[in-house]
C-alpha atoms as a PDB file:
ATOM      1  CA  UNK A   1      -1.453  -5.690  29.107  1.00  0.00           C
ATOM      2  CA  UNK A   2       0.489  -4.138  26.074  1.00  0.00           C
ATOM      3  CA  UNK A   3       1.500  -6.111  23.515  1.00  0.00           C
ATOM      4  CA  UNK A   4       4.883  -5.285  22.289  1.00  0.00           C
ATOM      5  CA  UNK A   5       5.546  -5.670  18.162  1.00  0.00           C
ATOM      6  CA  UNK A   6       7.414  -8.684  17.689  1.00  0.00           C
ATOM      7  CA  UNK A   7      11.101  -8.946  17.857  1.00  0.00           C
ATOM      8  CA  UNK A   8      12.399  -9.732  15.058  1.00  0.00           C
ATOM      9  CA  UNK A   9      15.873  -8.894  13.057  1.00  0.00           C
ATOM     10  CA  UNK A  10      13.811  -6.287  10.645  1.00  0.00           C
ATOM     11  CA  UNK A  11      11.848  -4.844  13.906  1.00  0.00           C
ATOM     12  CA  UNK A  12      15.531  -2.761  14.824  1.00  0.00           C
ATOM     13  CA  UNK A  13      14.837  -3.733  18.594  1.00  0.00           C
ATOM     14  CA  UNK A  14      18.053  -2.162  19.900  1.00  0.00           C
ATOM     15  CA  UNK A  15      17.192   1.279  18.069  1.00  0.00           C
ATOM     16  CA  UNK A  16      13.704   0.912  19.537  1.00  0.00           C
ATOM     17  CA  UNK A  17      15.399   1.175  22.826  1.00  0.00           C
ATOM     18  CA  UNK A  18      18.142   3.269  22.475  1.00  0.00           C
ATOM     19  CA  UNK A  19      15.552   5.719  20.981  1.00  0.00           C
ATOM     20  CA  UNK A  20      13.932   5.355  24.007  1.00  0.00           C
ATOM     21  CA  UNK A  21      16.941   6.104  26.706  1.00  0.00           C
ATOM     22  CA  UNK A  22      17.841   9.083  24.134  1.00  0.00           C
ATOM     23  CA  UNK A  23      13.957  10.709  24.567  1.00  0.00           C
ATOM     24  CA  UNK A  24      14.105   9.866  27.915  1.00  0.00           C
ATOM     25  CA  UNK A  25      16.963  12.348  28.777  1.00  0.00           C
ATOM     26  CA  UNK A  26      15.923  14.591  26.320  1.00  0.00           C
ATOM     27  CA  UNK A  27      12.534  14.826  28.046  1.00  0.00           C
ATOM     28  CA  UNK A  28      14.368  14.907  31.772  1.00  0.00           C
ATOM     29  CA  UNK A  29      12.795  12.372  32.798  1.00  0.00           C
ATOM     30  CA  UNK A  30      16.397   9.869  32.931  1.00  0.00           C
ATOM     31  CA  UNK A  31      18.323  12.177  35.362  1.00  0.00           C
ATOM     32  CA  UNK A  32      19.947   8.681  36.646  1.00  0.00           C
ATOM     33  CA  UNK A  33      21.377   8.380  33.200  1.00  0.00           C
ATOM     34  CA  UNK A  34      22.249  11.765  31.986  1.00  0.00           C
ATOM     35  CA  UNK A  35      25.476  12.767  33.579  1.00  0.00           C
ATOM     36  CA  UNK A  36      26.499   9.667  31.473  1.00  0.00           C
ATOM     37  CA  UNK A  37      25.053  10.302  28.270  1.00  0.00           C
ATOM     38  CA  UNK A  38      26.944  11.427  25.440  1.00  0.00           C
ATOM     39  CA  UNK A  39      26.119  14.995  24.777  1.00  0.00           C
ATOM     40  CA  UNK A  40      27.490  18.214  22.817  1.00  0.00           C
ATOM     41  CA  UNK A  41      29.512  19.095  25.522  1.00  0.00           C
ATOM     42  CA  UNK A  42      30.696  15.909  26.919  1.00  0.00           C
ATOM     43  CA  UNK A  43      31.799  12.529  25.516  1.00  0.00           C
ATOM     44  CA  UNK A  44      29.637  10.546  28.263  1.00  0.00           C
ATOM     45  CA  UNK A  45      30.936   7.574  29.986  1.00  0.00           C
ATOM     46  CA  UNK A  46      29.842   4.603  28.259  1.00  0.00           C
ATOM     47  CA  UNK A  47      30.453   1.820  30.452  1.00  0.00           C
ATOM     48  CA  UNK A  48      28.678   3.568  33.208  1.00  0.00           C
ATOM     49  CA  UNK A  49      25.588   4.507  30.975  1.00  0.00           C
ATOM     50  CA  UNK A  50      25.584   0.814  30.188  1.00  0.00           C
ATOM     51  CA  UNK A  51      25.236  -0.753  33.848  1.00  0.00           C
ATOM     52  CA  UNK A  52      22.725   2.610  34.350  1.00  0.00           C
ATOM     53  CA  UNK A  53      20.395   1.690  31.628  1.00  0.00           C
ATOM     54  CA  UNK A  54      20.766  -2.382  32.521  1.00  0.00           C
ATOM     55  CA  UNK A  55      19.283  -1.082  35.847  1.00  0.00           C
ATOM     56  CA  UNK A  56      16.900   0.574  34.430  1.00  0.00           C
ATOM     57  CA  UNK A  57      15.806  -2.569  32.223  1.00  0.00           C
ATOM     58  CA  UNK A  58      14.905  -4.349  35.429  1.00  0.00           C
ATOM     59  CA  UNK A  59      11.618  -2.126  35.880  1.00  0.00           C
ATOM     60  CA  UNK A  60      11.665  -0.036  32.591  1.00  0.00           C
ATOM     61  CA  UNK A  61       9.698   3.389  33.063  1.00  0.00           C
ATOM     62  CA  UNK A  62       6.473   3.125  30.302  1.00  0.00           C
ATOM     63  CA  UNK A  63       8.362   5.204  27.920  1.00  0.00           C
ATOM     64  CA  UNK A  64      10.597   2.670  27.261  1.00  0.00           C
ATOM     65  CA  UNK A  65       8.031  -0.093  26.805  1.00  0.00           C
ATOM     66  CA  UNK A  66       6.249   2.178  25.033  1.00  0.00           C
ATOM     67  CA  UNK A  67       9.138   3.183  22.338  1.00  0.00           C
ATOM     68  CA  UNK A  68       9.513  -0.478  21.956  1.00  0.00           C
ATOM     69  CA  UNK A  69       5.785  -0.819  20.552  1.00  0.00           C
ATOM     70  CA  UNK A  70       6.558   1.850  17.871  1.00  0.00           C
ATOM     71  CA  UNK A  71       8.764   1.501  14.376  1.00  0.00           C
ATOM     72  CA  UNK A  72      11.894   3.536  14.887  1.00  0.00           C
ATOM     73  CA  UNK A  73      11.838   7.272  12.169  1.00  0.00           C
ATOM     74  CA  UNK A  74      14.588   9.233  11.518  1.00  0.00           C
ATOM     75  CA  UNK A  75      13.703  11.082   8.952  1.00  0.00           C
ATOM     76  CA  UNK A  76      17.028  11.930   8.144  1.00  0.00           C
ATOM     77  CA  UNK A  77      17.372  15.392   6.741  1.00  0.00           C
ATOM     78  CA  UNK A  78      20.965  14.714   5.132  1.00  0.00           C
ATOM     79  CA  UNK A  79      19.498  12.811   2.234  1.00  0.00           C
ATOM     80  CA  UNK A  80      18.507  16.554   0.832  1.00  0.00           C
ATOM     81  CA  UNK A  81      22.033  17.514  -0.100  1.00  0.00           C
ATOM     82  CA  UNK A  82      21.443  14.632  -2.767  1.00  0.00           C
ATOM     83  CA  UNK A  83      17.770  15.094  -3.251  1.00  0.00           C
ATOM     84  CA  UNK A  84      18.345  18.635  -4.176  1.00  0.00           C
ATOM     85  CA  UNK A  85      20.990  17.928  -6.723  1.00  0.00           C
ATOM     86  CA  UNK A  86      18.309  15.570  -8.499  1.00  0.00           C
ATOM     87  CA  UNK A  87      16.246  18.073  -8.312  1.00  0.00           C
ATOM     88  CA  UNK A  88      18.662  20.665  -9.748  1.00  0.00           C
ATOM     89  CA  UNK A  89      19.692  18.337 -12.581  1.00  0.00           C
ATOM     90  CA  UNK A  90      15.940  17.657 -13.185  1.00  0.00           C
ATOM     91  CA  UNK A  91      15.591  21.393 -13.636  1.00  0.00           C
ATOM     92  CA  UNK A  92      18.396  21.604 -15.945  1.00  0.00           C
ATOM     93  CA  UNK A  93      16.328  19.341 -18.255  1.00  0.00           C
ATOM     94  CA  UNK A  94      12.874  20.639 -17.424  1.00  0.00           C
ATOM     95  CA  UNK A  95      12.489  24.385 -17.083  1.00  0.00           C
ATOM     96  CA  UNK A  96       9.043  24.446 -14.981  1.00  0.00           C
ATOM     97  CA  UNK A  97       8.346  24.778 -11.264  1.00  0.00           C
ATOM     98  CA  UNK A  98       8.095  21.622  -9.425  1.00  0.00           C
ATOM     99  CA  UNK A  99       5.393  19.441  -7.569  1.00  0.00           C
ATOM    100  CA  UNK A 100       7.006  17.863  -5.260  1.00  0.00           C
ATOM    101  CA  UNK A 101       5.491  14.615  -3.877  1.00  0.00           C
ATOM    102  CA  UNK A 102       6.926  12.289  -1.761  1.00  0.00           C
ATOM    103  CA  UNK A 103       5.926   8.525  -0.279  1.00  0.00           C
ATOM    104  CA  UNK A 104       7.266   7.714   3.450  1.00  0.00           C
ATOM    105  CA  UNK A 105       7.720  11.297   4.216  1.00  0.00           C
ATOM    106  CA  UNK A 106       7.634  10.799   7.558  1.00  0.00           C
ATOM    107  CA  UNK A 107       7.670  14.570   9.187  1.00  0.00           C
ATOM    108  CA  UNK A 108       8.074  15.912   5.926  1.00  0.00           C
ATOM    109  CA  UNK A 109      11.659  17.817   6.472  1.00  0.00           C
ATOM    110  CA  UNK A 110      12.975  16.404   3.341  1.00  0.00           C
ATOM    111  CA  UNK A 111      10.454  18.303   1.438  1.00  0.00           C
ATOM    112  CA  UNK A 112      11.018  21.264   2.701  1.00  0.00           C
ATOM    113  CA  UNK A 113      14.210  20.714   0.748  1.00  0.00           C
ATOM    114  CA  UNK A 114      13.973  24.199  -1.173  1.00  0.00           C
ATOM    115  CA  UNK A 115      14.737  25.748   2.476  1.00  0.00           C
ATOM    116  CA  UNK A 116      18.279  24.144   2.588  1.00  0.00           C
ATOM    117  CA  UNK A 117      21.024  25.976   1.744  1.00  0.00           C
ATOM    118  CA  UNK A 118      23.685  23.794  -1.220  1.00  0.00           C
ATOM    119  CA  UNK A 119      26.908  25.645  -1.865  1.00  0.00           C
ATOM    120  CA  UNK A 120      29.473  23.784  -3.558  1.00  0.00           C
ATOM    121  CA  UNK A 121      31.531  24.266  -6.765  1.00  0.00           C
ATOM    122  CA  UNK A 122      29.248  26.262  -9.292  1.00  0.00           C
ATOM    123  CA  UNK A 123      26.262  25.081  -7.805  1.00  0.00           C
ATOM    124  CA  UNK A 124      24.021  27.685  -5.953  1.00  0.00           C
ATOM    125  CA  UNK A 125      20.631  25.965  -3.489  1.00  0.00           C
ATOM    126  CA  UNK A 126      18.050  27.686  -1.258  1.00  0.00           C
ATOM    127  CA  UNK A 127      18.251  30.607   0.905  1.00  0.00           C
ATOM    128  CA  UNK A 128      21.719  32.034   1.693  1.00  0.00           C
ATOM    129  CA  UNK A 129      20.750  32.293   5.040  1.00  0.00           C
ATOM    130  CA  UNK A 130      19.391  28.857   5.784  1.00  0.00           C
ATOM    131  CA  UNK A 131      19.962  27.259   9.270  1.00  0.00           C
ATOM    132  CA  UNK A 132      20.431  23.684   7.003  1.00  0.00           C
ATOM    133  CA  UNK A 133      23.802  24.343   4.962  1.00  0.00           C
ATOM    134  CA  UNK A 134      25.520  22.100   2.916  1.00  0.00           C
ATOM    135  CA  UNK A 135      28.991  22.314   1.527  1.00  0.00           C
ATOM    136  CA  UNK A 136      32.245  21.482  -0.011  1.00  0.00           C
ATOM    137  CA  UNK A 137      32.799  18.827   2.419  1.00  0.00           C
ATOM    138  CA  UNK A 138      29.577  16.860   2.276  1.00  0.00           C
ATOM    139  CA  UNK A 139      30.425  16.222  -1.960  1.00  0.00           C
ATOM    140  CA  UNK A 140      32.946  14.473  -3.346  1.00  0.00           C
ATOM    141  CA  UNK A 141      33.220  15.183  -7.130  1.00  0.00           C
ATOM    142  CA  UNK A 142      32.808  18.099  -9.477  1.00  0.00           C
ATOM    143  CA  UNK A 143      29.186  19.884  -9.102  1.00  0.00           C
ATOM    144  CA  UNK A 144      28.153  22.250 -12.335  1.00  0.00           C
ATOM    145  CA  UNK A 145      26.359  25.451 -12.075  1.00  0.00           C
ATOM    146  CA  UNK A 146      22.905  24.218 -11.830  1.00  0.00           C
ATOM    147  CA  UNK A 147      19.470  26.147 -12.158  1.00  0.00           C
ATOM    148  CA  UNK A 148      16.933  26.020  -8.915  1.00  0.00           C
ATOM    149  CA  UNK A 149      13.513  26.347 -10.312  1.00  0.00           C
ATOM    150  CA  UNK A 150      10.493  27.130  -7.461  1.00  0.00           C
ATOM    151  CA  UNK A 151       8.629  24.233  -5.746  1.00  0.00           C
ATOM    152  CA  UNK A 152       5.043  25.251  -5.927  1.00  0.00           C
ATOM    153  CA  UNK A 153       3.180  22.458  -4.943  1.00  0.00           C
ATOM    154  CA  UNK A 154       4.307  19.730  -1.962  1.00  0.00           C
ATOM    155  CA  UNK A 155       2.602  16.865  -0.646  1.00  0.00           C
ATOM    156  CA  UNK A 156       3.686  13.768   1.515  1.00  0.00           C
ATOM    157  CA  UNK A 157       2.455  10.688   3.203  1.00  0.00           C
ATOM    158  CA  UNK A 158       3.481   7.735   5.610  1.00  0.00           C
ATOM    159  CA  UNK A 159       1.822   5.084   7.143  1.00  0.00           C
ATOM    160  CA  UNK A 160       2.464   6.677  10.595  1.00  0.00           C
ATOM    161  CA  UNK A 161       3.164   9.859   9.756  1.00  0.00           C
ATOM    162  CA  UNK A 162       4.651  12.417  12.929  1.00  0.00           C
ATOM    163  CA  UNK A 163       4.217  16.558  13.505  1.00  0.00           C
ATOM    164  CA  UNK A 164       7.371  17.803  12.847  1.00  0.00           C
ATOM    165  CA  UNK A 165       5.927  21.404  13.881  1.00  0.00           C
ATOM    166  CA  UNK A 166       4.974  19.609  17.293  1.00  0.00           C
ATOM    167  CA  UNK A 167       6.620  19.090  20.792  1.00  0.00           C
ATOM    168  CA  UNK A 168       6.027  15.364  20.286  1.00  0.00           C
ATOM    169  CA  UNK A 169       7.289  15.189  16.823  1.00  0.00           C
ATOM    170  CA  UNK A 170      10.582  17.196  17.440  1.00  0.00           C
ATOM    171  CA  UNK A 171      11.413  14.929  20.248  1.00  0.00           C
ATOM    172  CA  UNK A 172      10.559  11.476  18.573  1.00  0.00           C
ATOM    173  CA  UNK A 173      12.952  12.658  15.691  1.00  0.00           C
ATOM    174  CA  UNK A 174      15.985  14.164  17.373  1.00  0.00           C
ATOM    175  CA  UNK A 175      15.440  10.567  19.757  1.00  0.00           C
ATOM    176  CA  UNK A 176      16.834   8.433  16.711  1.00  0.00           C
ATOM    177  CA  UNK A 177      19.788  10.522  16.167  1.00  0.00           C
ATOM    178  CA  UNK A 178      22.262   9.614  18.531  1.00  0.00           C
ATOM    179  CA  UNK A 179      23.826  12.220  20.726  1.00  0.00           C
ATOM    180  CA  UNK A 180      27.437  12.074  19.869  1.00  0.00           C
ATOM    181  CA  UNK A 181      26.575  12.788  16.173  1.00  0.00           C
ATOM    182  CA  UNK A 182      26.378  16.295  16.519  1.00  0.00           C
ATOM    183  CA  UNK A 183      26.090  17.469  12.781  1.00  0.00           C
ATOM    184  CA  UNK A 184      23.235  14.927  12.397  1.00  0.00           C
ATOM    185  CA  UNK A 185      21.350  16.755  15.132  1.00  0.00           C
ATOM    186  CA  UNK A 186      22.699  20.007  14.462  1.00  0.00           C
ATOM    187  CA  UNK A 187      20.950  19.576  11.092  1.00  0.00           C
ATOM    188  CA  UNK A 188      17.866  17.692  12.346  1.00  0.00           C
ATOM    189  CA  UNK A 189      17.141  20.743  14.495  1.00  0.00           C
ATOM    190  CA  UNK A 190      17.830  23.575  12.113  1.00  0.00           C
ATOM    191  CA  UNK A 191      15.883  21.577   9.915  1.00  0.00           C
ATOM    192  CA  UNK A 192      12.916  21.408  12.829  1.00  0.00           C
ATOM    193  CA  UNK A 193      13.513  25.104  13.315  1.00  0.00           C
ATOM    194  CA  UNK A 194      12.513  25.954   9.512  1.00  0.00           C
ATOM    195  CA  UNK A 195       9.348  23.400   9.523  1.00  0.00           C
ATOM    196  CA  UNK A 196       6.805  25.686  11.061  1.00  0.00           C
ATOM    197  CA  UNK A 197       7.606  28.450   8.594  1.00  0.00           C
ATOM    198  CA  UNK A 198       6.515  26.256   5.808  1.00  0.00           C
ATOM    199  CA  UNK A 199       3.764  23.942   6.589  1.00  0.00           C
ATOM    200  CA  UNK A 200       3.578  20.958   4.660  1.00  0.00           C
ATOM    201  CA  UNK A 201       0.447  18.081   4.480  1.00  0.00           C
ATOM    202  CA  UNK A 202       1.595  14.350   5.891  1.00  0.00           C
ATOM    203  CA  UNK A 203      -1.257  12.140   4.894  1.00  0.00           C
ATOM    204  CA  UNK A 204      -1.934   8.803   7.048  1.00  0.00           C
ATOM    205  CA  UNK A 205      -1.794   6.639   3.831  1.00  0.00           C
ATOM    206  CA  UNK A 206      -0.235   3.146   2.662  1.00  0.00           C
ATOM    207  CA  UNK A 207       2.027   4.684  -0.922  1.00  0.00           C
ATOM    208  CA  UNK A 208      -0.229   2.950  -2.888  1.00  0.00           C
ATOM    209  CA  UNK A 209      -3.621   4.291  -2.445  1.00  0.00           C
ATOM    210  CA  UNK A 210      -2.153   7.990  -1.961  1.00  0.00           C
ATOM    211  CA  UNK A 211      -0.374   7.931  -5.212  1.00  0.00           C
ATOM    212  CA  UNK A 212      -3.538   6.994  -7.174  1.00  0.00           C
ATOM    213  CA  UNK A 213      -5.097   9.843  -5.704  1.00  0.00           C
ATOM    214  CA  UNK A 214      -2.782  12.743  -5.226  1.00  0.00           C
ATOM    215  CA  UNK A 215       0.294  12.238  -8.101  1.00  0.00           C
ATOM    216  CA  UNK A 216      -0.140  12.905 -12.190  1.00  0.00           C
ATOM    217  CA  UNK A 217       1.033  14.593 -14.258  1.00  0.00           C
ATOM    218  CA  UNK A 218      -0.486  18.387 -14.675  1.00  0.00           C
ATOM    219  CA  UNK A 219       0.296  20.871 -17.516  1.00  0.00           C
ATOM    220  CA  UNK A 220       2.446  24.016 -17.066  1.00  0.00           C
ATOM    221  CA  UNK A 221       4.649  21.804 -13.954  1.00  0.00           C
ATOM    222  CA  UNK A 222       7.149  19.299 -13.545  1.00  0.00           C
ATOM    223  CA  UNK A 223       5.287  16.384 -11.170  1.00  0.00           C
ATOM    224  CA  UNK A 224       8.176  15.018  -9.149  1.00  0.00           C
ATOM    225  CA  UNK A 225       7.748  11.714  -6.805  1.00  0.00           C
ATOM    226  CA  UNK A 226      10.596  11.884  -4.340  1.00  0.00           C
ATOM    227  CA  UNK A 227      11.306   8.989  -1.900  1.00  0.00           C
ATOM    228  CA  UNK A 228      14.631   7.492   0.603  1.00  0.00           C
ATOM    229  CA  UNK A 229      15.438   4.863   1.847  1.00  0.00           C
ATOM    230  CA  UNK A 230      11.937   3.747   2.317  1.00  0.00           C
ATOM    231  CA  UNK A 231      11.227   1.163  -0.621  1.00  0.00           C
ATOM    232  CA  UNK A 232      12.343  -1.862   1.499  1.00  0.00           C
ATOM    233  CA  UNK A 233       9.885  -1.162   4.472  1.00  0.00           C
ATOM    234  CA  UNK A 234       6.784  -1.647   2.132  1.00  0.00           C
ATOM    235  CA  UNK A 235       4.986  -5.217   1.498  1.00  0.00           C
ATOM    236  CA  UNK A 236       5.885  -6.224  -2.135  1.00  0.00           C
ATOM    237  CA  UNK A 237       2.411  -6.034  -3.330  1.00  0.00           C
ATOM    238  CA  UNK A 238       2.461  -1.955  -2.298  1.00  0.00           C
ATOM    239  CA  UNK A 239       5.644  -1.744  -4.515  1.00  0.00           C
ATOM    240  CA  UNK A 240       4.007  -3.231  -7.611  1.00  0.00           C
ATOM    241  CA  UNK A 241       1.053  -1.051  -6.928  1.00  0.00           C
ATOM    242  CA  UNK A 242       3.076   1.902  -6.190  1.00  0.00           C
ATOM    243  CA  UNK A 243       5.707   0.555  -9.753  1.00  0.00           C
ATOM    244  CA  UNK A 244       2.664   0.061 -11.734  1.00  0.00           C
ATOM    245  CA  UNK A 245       1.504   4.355 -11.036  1.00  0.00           C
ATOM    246  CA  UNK A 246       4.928   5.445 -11.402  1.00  0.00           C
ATOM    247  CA  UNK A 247       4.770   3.652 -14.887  1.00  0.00           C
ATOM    248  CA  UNK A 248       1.486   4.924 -15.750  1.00  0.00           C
ATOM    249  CA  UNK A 249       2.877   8.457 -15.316  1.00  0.00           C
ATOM    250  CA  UNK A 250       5.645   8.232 -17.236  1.00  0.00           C
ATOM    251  CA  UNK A 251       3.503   6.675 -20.188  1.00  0.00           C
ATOM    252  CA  UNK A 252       1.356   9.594 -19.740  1.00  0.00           C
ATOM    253  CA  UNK A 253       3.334  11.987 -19.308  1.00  0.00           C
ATOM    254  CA  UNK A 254       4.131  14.529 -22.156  1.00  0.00           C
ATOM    255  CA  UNK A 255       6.314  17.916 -22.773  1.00  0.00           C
ATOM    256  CA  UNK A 256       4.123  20.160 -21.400  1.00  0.00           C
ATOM    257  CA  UNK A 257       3.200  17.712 -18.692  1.00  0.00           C
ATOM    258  CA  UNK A 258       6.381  16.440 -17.282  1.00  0.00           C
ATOM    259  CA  UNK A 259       6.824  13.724 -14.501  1.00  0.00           C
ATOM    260  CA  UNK A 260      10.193  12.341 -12.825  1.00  0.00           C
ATOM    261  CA  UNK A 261      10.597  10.104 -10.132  1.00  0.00           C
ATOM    262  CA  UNK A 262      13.667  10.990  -7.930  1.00  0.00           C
ATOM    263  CA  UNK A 263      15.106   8.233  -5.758  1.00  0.00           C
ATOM    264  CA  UNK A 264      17.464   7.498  -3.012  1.00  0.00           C
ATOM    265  CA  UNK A 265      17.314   3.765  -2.269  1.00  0.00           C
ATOM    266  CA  UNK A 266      20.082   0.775  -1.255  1.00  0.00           C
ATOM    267  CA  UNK A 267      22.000  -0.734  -3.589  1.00  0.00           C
ATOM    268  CA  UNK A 268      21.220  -4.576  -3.081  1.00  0.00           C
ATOM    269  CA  UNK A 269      24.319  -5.860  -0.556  1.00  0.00           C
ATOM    270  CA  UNK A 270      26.119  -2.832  -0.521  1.00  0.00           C
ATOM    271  CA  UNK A 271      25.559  -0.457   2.731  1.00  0.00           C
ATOM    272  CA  UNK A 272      25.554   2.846  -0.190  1.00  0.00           C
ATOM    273  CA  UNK A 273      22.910   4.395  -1.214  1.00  0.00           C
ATOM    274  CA  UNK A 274      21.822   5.215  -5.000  1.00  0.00           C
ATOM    275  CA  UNK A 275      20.530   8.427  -5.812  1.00  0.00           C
ATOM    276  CA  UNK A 276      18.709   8.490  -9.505  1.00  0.00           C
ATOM    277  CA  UNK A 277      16.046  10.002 -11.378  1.00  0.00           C
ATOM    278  CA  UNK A 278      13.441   8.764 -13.999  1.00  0.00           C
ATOM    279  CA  UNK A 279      12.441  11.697 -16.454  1.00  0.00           C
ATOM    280  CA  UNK A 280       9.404  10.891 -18.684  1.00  0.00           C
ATOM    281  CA  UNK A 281      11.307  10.629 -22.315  1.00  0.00           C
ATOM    282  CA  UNK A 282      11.455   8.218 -25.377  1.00  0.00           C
ATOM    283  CA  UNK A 283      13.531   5.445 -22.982  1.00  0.00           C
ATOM    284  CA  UNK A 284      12.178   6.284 -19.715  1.00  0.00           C
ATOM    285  CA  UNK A 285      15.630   5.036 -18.249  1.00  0.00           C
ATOM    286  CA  UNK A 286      17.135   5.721 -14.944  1.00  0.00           C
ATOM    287  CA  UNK A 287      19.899   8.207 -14.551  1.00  0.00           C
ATOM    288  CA  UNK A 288      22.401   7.174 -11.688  1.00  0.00           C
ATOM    289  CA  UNK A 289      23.863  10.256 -10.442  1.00  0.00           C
ATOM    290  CA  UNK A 290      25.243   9.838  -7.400  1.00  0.00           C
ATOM    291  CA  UNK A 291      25.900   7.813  -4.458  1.00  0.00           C
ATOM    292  CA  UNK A 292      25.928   8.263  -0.804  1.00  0.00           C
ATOM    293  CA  UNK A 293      25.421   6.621   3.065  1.00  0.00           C
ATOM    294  CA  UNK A 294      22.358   6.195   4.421  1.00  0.00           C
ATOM    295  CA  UNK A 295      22.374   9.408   6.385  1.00  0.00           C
ATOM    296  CA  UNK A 296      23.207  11.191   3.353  1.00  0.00           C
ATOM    297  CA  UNK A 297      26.889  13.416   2.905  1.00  0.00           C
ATOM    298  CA  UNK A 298      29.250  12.690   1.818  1.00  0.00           C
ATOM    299  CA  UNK A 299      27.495  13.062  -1.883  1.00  0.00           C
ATOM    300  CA  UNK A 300      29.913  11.365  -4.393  1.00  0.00           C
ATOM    301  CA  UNK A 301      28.692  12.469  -7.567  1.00  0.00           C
ATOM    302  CA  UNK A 302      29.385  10.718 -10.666  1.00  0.00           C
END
């Protein structure tokens, strides 16, 4: 018999299950509840896709009960128009390519960041032809002229990590963006679109362990360890472990050996988001430079 995670307010059981209607009619396999799903073309009809998927509920179809075993990912490519402006400022400080390693990476979009296109102000990111574009509209606040220096080097890991570059993968993630937000997905696939161009290595790995292994700093490169909205979701004694290496780095850092740790994490009761960095210097403090909602734009920058 399968033995469903436990309920609880932190397991998201309503995503869980609207993840699972959404793959369902992604998949074809809800035809009962498509002509009443929300969907680029049509607003839906929500009371009707409500007493649909109630009757459903009665004798759910195994993908639901089985999307209600599994934590909820998103992988939410809009955190990169922020990301990349850390990473631009970063640059602007340190003039040598970049590592880029990043904890709860999930499908690893995010660090594929250097394929997204940033055009706002004086500030120039990524291909001019880039099916992920970000603009004018998704920043709120004055943007410099900023240098883009080459990521050589990137490297991810999650505890349950998914194949963006597979059928599987593409469908899991576009199932926990919801269908009427349509530049979510619009990004989400552009950004799925780009992935098999420029593979990328998702270890199956608590933070922790993989950081010991795979992140210091090396001469000749910036070492950068990214991560979003992720921080809350590990057990405290993974922080510390993961808090004590990040600390260790910075100590041992140097000027030919740079490290930075580049964050986009809550703000403690407040539904923003903080973006900051950490550059290895004399005071090792943390730069606020931004803010932003959880699924990224709008980008106000301070």
């Amino acid at each position: 018999m399968l033995q469903l995670a436990p309920m609880t307010i932190n397991s998201a059981a309503p995503l869980r299950l609207f993840g699972g209607f959404h793959r369902g009619v992604l998949e074809g396999l809800f035809d009962e509840l498509a002509h009443s799903w929300p969907s680029a073309t049509s607003l839906g009809d929500i009371d009707e896709a409500y007493r649909t998927m109630h009757a459903m509920m009665l004798d759910p179809h195994p993908l639901l009960t089985d999307t209600m075993s599994r934590d909820p990912q998103t992988n939410e490519v809009g955190r990169s128009a922020g990301l990349a402006l850390g990473l631009s400022l970063l640059a602007e400080q340190v003039a040598m390519p970049i590592r880029l390693f990043e904890i709860g990476a999930s499908g690893g979009l995010n660090l594929r960041i250097d394929q997204y296109r940033c055009d706002v102000g004086d500030w120039r990111w990524g291909p001019d032809d880039a099916t992920v574009r970000f603009e004018s509209d998704d920043y709120v606040g004055a943007v410099k002229a900023l240098p883009q220096v080459p990521i050589v080097a990137r490297r991810g890991c999650d505890v349950s990590p998914i194949d963006a570059c597979s059928r599987d993968g593409a469908l899991t993630l576009q199932s926990y963006v919801w269908p009427d937000q349509h530049d979510r997905l619009d990004r989400l696939r552009g950004a799925l679109a780009i992935a098999p161009m420029h593979p990328v290595a998702i270890d199956l790995a608590s933070a922790d362990e993989w950081v010991v292994e795979h992140v210091a700093p090396v001469d000749g490169t910036l070492t950068v360890l990214m991560h979003s909205v992720m921080w809350q979701y590990m057990p405290h004694d993974v922080q510390q472990r993961v808090s004590t290496h990040i600390e260790a780095c910075l100590h041992t850092a140097s000027k030919l050996a740079p490290f930075a740790e580049l964050a986009m994490e809550p703000v403690p009761d407040q539904l923003q988001m903080q973006l900051s960095y950490r550059l290895a210097s004399s005071d090792q403090r943390s730069v606020v430079y931004a803010d932003c909602g959880g699924h990224g734009p709008p980008v106000i920058v301070r």
